[in-house]
N, C-alpha and C. Protein backbone atom coordinates (compact mmCIF):
# COMPACT_ATOMS: atom_id res chain seq x y z
N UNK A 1 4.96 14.05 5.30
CA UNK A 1 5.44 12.84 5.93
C UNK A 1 5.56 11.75 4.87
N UNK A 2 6.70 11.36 4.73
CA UNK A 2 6.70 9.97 3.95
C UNK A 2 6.47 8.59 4.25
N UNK A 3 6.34 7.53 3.78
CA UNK A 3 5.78 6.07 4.24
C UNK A 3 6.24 5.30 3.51
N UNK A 4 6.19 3.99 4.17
CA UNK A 4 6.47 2.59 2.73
C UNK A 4 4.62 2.40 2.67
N UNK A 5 4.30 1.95 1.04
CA UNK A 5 3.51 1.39 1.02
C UNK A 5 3.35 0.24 0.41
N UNK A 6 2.11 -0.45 0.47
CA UNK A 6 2.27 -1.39 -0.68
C UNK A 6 0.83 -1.69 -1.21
N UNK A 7 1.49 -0.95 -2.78
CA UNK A 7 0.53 -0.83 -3.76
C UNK A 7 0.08 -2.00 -4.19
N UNK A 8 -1.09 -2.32 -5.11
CA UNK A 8 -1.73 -3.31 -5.30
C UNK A 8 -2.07 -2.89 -7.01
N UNK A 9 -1.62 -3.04 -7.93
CA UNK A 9 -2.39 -2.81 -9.34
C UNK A 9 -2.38 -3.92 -10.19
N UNK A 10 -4.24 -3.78 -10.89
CA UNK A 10 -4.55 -4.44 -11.68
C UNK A 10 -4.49 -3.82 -12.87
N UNK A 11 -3.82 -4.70 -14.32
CA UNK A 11 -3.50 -4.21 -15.64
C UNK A 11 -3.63 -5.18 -16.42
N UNK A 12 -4.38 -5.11 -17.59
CA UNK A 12 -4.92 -5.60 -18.21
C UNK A 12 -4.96 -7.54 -17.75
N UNK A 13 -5.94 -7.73 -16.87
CA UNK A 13 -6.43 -8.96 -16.11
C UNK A 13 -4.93 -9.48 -15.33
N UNK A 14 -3.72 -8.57 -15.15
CA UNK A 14 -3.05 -8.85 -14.44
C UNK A 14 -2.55 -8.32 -13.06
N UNK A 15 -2.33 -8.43 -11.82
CA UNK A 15 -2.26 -8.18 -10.48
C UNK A 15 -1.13 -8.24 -10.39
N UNK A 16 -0.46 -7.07 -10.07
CA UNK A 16 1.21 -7.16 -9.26
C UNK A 16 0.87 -6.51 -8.07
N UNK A 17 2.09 -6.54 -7.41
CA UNK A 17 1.91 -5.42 -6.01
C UNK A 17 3.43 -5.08 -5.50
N UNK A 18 3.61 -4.37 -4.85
CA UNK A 18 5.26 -3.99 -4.77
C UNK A 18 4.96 -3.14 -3.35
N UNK A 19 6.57 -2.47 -2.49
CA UNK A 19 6.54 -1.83 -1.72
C UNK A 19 6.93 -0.64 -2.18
N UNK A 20 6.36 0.69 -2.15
CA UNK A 20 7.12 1.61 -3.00
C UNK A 20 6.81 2.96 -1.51
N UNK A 21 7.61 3.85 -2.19
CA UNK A 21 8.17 4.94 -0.75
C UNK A 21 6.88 6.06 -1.23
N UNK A 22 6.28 6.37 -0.34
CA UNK A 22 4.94 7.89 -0.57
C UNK A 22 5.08 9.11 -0.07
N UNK A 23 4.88 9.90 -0.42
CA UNK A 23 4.65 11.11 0.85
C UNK A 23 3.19 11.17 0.85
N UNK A 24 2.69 11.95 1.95
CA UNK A 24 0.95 12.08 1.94
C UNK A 24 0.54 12.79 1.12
N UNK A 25 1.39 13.92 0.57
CA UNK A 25 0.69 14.70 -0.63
C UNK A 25 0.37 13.59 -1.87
N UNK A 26 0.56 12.47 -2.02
CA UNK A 26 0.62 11.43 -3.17
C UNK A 26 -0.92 11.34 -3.27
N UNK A 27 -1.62 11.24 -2.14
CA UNK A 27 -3.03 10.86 -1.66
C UNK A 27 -3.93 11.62 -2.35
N UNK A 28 -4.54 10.88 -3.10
CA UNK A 28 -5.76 11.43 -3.54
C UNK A 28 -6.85 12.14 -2.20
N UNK A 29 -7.61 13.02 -2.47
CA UNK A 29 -8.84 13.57 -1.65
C UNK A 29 -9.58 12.62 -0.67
N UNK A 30 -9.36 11.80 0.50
CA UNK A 30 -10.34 10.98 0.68
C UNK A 30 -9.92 9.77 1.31
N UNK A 31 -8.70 9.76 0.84
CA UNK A 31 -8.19 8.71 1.01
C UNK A 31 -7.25 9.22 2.71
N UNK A 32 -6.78 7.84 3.47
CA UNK A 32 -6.51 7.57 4.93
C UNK A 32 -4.83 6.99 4.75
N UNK A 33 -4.11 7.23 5.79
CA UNK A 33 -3.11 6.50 6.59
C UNK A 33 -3.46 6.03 7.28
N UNK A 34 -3.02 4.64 7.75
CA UNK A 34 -3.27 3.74 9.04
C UNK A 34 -1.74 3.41 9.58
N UNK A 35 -1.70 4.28 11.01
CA UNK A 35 0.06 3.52 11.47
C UNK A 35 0.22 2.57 11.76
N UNK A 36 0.42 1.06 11.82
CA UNK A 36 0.94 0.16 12.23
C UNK A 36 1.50 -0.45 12.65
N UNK A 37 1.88 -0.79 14.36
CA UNK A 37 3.42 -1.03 14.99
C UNK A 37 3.71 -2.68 14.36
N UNK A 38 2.82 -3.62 14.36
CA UNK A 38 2.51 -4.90 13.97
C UNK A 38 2.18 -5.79 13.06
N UNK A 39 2.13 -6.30 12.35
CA UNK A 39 1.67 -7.15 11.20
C UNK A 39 1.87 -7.99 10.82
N UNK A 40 1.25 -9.49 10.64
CA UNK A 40 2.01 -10.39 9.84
C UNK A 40 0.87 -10.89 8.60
N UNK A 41 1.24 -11.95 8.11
CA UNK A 41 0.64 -12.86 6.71
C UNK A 41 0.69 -14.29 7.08
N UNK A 42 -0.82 -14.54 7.31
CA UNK A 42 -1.12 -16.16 7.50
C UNK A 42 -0.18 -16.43 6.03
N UNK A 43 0.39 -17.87 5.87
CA UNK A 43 0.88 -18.43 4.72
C UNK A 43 -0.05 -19.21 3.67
N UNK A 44 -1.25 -18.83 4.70
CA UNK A 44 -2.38 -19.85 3.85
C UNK A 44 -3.42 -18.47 3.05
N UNK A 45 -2.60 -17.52 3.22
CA UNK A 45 -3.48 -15.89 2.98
C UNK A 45 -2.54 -15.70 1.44
């Protein structure tokens, strides 16, 4: 199954984040999907 996600990486004391496309085999051992019909971003977040 594929997904949008959105990654979060820190590199050398710098933070980007982006939306990038996954399949579940990408997933490390351990790691979860959460489906989501909803979501937003306070502007003060």
């Amino acid at each position: 199954m594929s997904f949008k996600a959105y990654m979060i990486h820190q590199e050398e004391g710098k933070v980007t984040s982006r939306f990038v496309d996954m399949d579940e085999a990408q997933l490390d051992a351990g790691e979860v999907t959460i489906r989501v019909a909803y979501s937003s971003v306070n502007y003060k977040d």
